[in-house]
N, C-alpha and C. Protein backbone atom coordinates (compact mmCIF):
# COMPACT_ATOMS: atom_id res chain seq x y z
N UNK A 1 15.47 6.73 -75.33
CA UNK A 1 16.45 6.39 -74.32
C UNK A 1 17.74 7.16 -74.60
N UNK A 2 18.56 7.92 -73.62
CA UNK A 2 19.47 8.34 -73.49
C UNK A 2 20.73 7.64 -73.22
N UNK A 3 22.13 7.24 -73.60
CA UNK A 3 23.19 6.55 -73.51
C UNK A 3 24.26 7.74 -73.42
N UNK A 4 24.76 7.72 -72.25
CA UNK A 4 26.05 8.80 -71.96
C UNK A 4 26.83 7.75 -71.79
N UNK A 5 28.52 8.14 -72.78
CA UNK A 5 29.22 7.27 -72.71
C UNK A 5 30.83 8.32 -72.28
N UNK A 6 29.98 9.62 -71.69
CA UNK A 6 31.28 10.19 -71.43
C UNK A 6 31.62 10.94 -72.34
N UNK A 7 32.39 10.92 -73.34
CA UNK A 7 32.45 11.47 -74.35
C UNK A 7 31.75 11.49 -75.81
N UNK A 8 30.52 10.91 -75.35
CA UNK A 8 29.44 10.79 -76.96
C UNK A 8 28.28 10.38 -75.76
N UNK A 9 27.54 11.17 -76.39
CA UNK A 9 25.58 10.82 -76.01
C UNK A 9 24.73 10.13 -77.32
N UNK A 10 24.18 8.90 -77.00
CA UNK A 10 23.38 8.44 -77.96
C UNK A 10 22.07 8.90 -77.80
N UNK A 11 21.16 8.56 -78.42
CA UNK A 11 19.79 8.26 -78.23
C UNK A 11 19.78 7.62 -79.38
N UNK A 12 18.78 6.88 -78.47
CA UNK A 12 18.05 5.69 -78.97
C UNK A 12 16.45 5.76 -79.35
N UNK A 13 15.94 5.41 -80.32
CA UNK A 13 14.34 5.54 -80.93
C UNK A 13 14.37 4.65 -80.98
N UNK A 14 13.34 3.64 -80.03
CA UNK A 14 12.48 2.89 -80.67
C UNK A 14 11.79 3.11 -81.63
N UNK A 15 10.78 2.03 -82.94
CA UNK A 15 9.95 2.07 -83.43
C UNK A 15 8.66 2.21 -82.65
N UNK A 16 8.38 2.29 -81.88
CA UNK A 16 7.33 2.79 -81.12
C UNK A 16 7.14 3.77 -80.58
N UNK A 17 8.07 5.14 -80.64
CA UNK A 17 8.26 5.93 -80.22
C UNK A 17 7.07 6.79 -80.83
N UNK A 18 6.47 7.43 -80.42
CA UNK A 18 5.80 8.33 -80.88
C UNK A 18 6.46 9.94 -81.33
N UNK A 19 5.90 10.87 -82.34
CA UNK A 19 6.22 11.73 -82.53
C UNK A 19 6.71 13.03 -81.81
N UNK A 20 6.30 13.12 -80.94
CA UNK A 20 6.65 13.98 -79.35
C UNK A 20 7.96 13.47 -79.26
N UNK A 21 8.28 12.15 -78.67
CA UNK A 21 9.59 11.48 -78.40
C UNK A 21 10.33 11.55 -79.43
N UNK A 22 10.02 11.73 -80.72
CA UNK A 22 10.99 11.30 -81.30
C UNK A 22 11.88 13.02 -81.63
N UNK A 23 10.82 13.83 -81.79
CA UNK A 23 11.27 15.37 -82.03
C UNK A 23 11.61 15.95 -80.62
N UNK A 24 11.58 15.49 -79.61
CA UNK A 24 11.77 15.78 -78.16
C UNK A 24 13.50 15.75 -77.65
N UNK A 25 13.57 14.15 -78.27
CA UNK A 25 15.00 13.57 -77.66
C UNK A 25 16.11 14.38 -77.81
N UNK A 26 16.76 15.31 -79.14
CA UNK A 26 17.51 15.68 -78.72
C UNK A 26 17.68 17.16 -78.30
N UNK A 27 16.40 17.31 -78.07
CA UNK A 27 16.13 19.28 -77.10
C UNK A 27 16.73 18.48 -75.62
N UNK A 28 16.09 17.21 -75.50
CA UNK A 28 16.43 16.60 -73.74
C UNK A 28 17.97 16.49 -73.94
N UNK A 29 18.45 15.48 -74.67
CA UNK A 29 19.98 15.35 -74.77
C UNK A 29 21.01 16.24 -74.67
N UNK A 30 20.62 17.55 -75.36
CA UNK A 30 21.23 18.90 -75.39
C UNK A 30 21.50 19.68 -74.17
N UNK A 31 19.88 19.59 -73.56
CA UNK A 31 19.84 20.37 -72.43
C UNK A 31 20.77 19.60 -71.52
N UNK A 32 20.75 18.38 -71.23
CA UNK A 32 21.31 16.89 -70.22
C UNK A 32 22.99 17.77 -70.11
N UNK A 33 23.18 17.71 -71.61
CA UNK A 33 24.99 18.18 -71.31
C UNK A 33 24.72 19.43 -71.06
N UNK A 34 24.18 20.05 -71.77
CA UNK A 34 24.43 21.76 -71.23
C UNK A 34 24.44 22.23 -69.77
N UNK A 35 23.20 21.19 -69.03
CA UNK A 35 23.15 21.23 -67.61
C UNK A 35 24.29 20.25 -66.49
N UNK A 36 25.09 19.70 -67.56
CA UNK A 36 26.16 18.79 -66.52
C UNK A 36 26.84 19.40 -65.57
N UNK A 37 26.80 19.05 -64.42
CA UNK A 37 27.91 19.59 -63.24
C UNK A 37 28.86 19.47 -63.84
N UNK A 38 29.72 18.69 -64.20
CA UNK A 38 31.29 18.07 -64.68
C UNK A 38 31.81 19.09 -65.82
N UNK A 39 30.85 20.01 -66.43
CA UNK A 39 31.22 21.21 -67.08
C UNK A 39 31.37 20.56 -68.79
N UNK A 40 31.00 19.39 -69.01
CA UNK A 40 31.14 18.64 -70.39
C UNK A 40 30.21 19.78 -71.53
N UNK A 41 31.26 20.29 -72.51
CA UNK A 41 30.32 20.74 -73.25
C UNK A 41 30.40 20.48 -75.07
N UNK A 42 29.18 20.78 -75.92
CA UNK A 42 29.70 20.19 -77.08
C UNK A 42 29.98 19.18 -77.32
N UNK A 43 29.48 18.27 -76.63
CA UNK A 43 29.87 16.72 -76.66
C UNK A 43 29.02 16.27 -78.15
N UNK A 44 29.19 15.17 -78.91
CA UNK A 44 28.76 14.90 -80.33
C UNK A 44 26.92 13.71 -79.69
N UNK A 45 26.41 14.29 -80.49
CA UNK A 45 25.09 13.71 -79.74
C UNK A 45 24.10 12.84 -81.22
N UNK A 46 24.76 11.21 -81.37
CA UNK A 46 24.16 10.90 -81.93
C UNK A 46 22.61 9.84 -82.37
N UNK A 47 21.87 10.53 -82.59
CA UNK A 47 20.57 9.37 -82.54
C UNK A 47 20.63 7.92 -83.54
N UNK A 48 20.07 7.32 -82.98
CA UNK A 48 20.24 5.20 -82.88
C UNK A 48 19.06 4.94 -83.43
N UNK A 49 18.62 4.67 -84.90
CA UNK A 49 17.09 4.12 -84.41
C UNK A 49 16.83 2.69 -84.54
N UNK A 50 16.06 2.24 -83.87
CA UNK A 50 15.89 0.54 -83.27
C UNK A 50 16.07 -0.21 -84.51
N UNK A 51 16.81 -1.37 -84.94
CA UNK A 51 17.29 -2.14 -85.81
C UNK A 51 18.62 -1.41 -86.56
N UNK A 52 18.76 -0.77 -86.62
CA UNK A 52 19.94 -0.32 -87.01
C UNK A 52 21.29 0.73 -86.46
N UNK A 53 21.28 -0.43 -84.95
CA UNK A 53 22.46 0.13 -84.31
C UNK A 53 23.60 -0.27 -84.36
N UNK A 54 24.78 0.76 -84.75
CA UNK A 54 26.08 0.54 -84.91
C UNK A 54 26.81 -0.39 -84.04
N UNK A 55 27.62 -0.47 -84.02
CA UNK A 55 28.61 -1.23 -82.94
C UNK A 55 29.46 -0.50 -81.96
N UNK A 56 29.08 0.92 -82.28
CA UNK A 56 29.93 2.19 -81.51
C UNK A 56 28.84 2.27 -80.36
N UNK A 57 27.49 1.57 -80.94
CA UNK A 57 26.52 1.73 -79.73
C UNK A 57 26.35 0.59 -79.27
N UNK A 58 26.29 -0.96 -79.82
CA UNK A 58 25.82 -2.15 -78.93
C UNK A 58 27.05 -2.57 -77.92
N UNK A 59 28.30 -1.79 -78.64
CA UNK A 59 29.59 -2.50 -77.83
C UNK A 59 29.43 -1.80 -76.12
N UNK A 60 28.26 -1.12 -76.17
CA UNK A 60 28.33 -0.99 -74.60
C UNK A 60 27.54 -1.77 -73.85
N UNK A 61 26.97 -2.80 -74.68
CA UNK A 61 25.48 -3.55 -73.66
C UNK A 61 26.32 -5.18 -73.96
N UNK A 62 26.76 -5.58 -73.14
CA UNK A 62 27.42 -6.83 -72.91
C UNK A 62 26.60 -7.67 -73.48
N UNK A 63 25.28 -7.95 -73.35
CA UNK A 63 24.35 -9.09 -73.87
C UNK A 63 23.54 -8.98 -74.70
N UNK A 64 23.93 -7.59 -75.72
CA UNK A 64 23.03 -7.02 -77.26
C UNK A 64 22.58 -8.09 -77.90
N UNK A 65 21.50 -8.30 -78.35
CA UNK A 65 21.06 -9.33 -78.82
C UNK A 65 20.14 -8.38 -80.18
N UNK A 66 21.02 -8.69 -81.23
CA UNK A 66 20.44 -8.32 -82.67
C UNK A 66 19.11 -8.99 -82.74
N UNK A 67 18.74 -9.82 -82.57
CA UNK A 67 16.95 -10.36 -82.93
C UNK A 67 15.89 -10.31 -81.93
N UNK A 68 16.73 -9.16 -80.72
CA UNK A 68 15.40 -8.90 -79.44
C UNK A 68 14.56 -8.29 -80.30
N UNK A 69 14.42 -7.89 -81.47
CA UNK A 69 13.25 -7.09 -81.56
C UNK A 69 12.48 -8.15 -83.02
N UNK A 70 12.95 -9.04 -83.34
CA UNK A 70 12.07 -10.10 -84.09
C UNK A 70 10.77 -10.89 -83.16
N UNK A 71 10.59 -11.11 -81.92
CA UNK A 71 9.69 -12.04 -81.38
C UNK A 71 9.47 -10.24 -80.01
N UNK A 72 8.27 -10.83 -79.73
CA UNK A 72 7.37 -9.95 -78.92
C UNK A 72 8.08 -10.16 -77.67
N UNK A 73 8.24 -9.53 -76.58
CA UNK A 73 9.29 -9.98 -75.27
C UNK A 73 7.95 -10.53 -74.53
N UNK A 74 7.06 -10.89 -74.83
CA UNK A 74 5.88 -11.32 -73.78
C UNK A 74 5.95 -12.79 -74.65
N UNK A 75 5.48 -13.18 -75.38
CA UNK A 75 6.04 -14.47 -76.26
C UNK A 75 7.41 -15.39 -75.84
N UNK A 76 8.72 -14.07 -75.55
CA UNK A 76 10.02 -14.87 -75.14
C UNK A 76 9.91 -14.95 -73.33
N UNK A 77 9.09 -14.76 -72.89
CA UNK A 77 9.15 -15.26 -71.03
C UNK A 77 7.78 -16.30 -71.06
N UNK A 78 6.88 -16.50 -72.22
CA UNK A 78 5.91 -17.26 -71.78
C UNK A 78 6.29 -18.86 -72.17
N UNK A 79 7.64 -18.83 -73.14
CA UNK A 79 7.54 -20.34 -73.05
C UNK A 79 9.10 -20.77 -72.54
């Protein structure tokens, strides 16, 4: 997953990411700014991987929830 915050690009790895995705993300991220209309260039492009995201990255998701990834999300809608 890609996070443009304007002046910093995250990505994000899941643990499920497979090897393609994970060596992929930032050839995509790179290209993303290099190809911006808005002329943004050199922007700092840092990768997130799942359980150990900063606060420079959850402070953008209003309802971050540190233990979504302890219980299965099919488990948390079935009861």
């Amino acid at each position: 997953m890609l996070l443009d915050t304007w002046d910093q690009i995250f990505i994000w790895v899941g643990n499920d990411a497979n090897a393609e995705e994970k060596n992929g993300a930032p050839k995509i991220a790179k290209e993303y700014v290099d190809t911006d209309p808005s002329g943004r260039k050199g922007l700092p492009i840092t990768t997130i991987k799942q359980g150990a995201e900063p606060p420079t990255f959850t402070g953008w998701f209003q309802a971050w929830d540190p233990k979504m990834w302890e219980t299965d999300p099919l488990d948390r809608i079935r009861f």
